[in-house]
Protein backbone atom coordinates (compact mmCIF):
# COMPACT_ATOMS: atom_id res chain seq x y z
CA UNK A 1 14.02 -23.71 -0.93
CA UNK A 2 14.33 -21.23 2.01
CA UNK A 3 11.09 -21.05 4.28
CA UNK A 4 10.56 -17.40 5.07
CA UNK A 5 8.11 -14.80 6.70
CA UNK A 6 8.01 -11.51 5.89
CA UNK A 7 6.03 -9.10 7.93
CA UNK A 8 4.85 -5.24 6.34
CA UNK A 9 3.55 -3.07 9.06
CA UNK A 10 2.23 -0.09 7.16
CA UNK A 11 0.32 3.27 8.65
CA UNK A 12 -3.21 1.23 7.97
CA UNK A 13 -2.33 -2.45 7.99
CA UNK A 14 -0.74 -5.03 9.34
CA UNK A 15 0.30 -8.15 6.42
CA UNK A 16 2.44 -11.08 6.58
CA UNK A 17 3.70 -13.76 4.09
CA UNK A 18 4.78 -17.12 4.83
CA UNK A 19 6.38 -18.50 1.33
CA UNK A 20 8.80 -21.00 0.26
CA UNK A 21 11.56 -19.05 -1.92
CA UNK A 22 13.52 -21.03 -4.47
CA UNK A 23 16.29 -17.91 -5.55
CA UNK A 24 17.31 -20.52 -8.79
CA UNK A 25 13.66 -20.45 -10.08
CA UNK A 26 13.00 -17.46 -9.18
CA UNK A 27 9.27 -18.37 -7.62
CA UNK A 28 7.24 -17.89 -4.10
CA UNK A 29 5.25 -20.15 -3.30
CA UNK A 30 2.74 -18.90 -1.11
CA UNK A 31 1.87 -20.69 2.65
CA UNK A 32 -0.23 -17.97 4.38
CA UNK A 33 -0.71 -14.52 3.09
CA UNK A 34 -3.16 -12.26 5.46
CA UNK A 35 -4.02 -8.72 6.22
CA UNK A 36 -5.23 -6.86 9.24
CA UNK A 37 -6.42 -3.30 9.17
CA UNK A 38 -4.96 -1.74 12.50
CA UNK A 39 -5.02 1.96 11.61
CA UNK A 40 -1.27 2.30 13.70
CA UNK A 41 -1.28 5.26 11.67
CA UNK A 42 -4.05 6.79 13.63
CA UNK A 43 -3.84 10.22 14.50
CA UNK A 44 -0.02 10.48 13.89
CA UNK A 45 -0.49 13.40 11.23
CA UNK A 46 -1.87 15.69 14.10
CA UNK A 47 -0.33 14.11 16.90
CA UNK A 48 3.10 13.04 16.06
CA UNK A 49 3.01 9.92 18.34
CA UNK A 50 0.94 6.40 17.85
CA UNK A 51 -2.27 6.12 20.02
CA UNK A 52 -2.44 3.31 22.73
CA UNK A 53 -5.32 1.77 21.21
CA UNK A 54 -3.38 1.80 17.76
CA UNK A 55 -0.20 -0.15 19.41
CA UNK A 56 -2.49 -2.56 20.75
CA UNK A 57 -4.16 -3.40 17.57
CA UNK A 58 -0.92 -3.93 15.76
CA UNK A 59 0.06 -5.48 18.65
CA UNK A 60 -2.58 -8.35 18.81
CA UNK A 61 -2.54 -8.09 15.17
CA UNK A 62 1.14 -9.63 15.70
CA UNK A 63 0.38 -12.40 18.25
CA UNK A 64 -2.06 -13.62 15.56
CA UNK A 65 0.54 -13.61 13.05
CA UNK A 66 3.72 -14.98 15.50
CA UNK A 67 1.65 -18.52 15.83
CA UNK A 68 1.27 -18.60 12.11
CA UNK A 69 4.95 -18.52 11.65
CA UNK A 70 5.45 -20.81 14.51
CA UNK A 71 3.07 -23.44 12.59
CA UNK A 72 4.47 -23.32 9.37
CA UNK A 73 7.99 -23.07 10.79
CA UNK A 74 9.84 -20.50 8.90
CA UNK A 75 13.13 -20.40 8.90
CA UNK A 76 13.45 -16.50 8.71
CA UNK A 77 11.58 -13.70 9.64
CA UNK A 78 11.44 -9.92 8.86
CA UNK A 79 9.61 -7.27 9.86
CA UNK A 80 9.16 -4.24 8.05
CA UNK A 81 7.47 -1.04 9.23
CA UNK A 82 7.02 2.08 7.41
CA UNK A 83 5.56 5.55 7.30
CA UNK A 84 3.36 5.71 10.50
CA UNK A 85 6.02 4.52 12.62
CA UNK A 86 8.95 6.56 11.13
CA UNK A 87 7.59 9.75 12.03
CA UNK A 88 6.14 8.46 15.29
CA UNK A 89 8.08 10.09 18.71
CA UNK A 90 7.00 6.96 20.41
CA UNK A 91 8.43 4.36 18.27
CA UNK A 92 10.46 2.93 20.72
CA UNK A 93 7.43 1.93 22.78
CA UNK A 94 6.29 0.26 18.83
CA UNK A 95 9.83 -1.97 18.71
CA UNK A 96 10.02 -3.22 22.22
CA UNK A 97 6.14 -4.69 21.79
CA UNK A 98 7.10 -6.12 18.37
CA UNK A 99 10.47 -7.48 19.51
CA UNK A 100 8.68 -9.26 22.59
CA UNK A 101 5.76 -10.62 20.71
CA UNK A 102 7.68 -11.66 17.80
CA UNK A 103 11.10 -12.21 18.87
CA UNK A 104 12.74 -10.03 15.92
CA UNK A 105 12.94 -6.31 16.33
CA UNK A 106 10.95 -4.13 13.18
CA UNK A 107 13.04 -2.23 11.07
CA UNK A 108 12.21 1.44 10.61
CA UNK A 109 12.99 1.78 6.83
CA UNK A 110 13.47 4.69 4.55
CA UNK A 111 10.87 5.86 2.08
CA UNK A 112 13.60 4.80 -0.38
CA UNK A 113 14.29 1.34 0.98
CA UNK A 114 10.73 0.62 0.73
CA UNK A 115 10.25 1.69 -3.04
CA UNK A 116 12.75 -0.68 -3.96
CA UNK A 117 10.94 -3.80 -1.93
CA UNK A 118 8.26 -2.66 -3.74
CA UNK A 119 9.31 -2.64 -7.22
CA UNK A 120 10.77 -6.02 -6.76
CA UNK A 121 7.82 -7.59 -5.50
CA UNK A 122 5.44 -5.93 -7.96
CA UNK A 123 7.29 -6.50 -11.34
CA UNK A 124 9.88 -9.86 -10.23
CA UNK A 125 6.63 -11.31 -12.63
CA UNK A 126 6.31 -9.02 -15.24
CA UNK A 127 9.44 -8.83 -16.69
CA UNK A 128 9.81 -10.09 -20.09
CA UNK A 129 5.95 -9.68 -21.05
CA UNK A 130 5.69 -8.16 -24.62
CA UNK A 131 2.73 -6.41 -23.70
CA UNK A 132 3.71 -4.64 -20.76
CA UNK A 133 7.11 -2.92 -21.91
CA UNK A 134 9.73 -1.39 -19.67
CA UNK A 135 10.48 1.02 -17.78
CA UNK A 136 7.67 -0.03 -15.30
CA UNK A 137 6.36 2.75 -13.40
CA UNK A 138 5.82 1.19 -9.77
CA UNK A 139 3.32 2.84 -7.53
CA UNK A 140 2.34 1.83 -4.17
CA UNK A 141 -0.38 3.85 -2.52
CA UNK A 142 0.04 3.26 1.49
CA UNK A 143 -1.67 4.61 4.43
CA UNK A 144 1.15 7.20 5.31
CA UNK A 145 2.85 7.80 2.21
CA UNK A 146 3.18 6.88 -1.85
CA UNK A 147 6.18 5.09 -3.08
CA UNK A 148 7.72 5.97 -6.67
CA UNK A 149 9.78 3.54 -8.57
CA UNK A 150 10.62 3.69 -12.08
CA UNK A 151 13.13 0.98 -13.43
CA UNK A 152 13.45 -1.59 -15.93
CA UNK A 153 15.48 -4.16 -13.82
CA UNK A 154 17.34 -1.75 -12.30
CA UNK A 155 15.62 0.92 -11.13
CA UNK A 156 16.01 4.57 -12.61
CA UNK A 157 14.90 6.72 -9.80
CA UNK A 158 12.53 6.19 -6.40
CA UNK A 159 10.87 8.34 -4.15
CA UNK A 160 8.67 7.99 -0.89
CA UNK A 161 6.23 11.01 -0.41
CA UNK A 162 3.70 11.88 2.08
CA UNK A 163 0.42 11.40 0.47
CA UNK A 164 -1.14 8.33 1.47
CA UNK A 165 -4.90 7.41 1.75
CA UNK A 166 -5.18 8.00 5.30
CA UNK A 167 -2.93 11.05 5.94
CA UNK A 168 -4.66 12.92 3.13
CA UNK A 169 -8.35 11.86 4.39
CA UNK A 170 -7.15 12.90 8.16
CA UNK A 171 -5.90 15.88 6.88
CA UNK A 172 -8.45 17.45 4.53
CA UNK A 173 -11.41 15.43 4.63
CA UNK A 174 -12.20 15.18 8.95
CA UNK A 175 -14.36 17.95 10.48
CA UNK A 176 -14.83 18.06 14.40
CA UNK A 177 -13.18 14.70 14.58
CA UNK A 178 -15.62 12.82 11.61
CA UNK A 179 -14.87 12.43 8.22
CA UNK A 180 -16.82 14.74 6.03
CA UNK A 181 -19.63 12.47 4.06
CA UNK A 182 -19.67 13.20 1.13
CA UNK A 183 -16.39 15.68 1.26
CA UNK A 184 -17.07 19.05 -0.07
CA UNK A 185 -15.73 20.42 -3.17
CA UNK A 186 -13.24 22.53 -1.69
CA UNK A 187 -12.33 19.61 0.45
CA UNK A 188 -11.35 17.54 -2.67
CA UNK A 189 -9.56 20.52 -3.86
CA UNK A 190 -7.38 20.71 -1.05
CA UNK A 191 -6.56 16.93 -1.59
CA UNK A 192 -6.00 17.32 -5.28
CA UNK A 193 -3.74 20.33 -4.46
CA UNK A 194 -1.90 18.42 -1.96
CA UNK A 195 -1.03 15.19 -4.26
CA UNK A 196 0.00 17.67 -7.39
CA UNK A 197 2.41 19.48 -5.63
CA UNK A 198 3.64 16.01 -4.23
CA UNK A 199 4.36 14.50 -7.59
CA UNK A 200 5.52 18.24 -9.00
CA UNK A 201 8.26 17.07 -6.28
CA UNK A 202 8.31 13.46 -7.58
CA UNK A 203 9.33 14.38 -11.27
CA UNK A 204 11.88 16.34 -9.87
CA UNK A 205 13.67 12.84 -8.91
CA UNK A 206 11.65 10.46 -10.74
CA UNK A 207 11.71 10.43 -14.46
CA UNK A 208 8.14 9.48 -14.45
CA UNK A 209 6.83 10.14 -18.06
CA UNK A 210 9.68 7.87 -19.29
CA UNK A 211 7.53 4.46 -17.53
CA UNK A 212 5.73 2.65 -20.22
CA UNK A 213 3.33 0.50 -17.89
CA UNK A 214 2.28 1.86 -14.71
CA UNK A 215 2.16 -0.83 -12.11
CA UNK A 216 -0.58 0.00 -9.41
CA UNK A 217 -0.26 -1.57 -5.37
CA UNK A 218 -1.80 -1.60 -2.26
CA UNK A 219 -5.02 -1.40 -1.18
CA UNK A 220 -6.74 1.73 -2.47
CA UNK A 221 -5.96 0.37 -6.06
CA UNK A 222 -7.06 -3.63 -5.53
CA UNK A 223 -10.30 -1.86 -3.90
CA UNK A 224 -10.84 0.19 -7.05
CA UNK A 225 -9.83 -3.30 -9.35
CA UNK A 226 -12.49 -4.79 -7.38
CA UNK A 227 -15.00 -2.49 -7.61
CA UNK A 228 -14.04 -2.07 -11.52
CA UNK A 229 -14.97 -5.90 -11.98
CA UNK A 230 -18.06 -5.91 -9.87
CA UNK A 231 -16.56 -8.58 -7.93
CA UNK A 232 -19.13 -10.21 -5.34
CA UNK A 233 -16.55 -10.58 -2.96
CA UNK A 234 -12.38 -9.29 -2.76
CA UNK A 235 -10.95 -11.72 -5.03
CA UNK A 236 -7.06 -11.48 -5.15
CA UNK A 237 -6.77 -13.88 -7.73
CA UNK A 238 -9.24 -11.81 -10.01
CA UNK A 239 -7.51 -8.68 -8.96
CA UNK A 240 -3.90 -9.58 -9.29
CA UNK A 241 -2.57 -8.34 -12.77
CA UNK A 242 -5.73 -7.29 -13.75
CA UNK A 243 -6.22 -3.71 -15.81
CA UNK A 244 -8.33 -0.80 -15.39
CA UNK A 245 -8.53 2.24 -18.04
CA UNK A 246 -8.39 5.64 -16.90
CA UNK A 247 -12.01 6.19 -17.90
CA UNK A 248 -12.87 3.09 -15.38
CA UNK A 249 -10.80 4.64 -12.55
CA UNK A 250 -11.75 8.26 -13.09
CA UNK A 251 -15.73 7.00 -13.07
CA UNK A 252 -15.00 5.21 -9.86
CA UNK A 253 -13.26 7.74 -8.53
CA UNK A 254 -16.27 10.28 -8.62
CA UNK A 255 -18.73 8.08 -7.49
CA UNK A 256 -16.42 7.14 -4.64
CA UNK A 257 -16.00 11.09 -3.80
CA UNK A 258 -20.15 11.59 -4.09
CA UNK A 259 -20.89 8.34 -2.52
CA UNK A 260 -21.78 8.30 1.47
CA UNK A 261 -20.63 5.98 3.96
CA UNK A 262 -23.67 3.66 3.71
CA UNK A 263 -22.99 3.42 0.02
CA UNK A 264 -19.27 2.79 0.21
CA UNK A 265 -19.83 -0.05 3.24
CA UNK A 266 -21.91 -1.59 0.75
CA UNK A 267 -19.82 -2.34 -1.64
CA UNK A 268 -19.49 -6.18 -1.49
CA UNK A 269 -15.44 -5.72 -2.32
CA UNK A 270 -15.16 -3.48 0.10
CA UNK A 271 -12.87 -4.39 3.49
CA UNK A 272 -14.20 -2.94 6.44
CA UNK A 273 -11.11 -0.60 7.13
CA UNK A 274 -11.20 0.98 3.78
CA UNK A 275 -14.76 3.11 3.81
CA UNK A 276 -13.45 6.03 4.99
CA UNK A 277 -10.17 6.32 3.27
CA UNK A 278 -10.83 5.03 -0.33
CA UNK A 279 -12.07 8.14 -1.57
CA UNK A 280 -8.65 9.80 -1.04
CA UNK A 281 -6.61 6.68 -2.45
CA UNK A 282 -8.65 6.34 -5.80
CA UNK A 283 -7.87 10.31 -5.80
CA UNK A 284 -4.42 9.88 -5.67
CA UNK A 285 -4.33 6.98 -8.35
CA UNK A 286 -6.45 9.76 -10.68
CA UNK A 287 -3.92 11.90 -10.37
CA UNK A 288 -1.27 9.98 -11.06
CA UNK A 289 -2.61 8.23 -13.81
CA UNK A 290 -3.57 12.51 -15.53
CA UNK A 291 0.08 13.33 -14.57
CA UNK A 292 1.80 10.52 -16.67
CA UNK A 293 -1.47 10.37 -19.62
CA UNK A 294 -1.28 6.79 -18.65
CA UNK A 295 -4.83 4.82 -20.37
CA UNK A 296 -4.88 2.04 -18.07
CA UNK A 297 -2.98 1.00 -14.52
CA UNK A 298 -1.63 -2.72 -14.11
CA UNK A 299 -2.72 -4.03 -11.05
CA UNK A 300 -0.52 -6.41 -8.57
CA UNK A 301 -1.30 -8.09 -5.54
CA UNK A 302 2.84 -8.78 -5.17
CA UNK A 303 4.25 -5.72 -4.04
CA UNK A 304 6.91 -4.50 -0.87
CA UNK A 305 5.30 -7.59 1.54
CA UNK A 306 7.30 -9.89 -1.35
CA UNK A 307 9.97 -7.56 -1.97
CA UNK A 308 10.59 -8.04 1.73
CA UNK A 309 10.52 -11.92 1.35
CA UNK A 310 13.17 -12.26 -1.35
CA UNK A 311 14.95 -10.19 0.47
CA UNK A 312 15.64 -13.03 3.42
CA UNK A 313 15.46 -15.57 1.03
């Protein structure tokens, strides 16, 4: 058993996960698995650098998480960050504050380095399950950007691409500094136009229609398990593996895109951070799902943050 902690700083949230490993098993046991929305990603679309107030989110966000490690001792840690910060001019400022607070310095990966930490976190479970044959199409929905993995052990092709929940709300669905609510139709167009010339580029490098089960992460899709259950509070256990039809996703999808803020913040499910961006993530799972003319999306609560902790293991 190897004690490690494995640290995903993302363009919207913060998570870490404390887990024994045992490589001969093959199993994680989990210590402490927890989530902060920070919104580091704020304003880096428009701006190209990461706010002050974002930094120091993420930044408490990480004191928080550095005594949890120190309490449950960890032998290893790793920190991961990912789209917000790799397109940031001012990441340096990001990596010294990480590297004081935390004592290890985050690496900056590559869209493609963070597909595969995705795939093997998402499907290290799956494989050998009759009824969810290979190739496994592994998609992970982000803040920044939307990871592509297809494989079947191995994987076949991966690709990072810019259309995550938050860069595709900031970008088409914010008017005078507020997000439209509702969006307008042509709003939602623009979206939609945005994420179908993304994954015209995806199948380009992805053999996408070859996936037999679509594996679904992050989230914009737990949210929309959630809702699809009714769940009277985010449930990870109820959510994790869990599978909703297209018909389920496309109905939540348009009442998401009709719904106001009031009506979203309402939703018992619902975390906080996600009201204003979940409109655009369920979009971009719709999409995927009418690309691909796949009936139902596999959802998984194990996805890059335990990719990243078999990784150290």
């Amino acid at each position: 058993m190897t004690r490690v902690a494995a640290i995903d700083c993302g363009t919207n949230s913060i998570r870490l996960l404390v887990a024994d490993a045992d490589p001969h098993t093959g199993e994680l046991t989990d210590l402490d698995r927890r989530m902060t929305i920070v919104r580091l990603g704020q304003g880096v679309d428009r701006t190209g650098r990461l706010a002050p107030e974002a930094l120091e989110r993420t930044f408490a966000a990480c004191r928080e998480y550095a005594a949890v490690i120190k309490e449950h001792g960890a032998e290893r840690t790793r920190f991961v960050a990912t789209s917000a910060s790799r397109d940031a001019e001012n990441r340096d400022e990001f990596v010294r504050g990480v590297l004081d607070i935390l004592g290890v310095e985050p690496e900056v990966i590559s869209g493609d380095q963070e597909a595969e930490f995705s795939f093997t976190g998402a499907t290290k479970e799956l494989m050998g399950r009759e009824d969810l044959p290979t190739p496994y199409l592994v998609v992970d929905i982000g803040g920044g950007s939307t990871e592509f993995v297809v494989g079947d052990g191995h994987v076949r092709g991966a690709l990072s691409v810019d259309i995550g929940c938050v860069r595709m709300t900031e970008r088409h669905l914010v008017r005078d500094g507020e997000v439209v609510d509702p969006p307008e139709r042509q709003q939602i167009e623009a979206v939609r136009a945005d994420v179908e010339a993304a994954l015209d580029r995806v199948e380009r490098t992805v053999p996408l229609r070859e996936a037999h089960t679509l594996v679904g992460l992050a989230g914009s899709v737990t949210t929309v398990s959630a809702i699809a259950q009714d769940l009277p509070e985010y449930d990870s256990a109820a959510i994790h593996h869990s599978r909703i039809t297209y018909d389920r996703v496309r109905e939540i999808t348009e009442w998401l895109l009709a719904s106001t803020h009031a009506e979203r913040a309402a939703v018992a499910s619902m975390h906080p951070g996600r009201v204003d961006v979940i409109a655009s993530g369920a979009l971009v799972l719709l999409a995927i799902m009418e690309r691909i003319d796949a009936s139902e999306v596999v959802v998984s609560e194990h996805d890059i943050l335990d990719g990243i902790a078999w990784s150290i293991a």
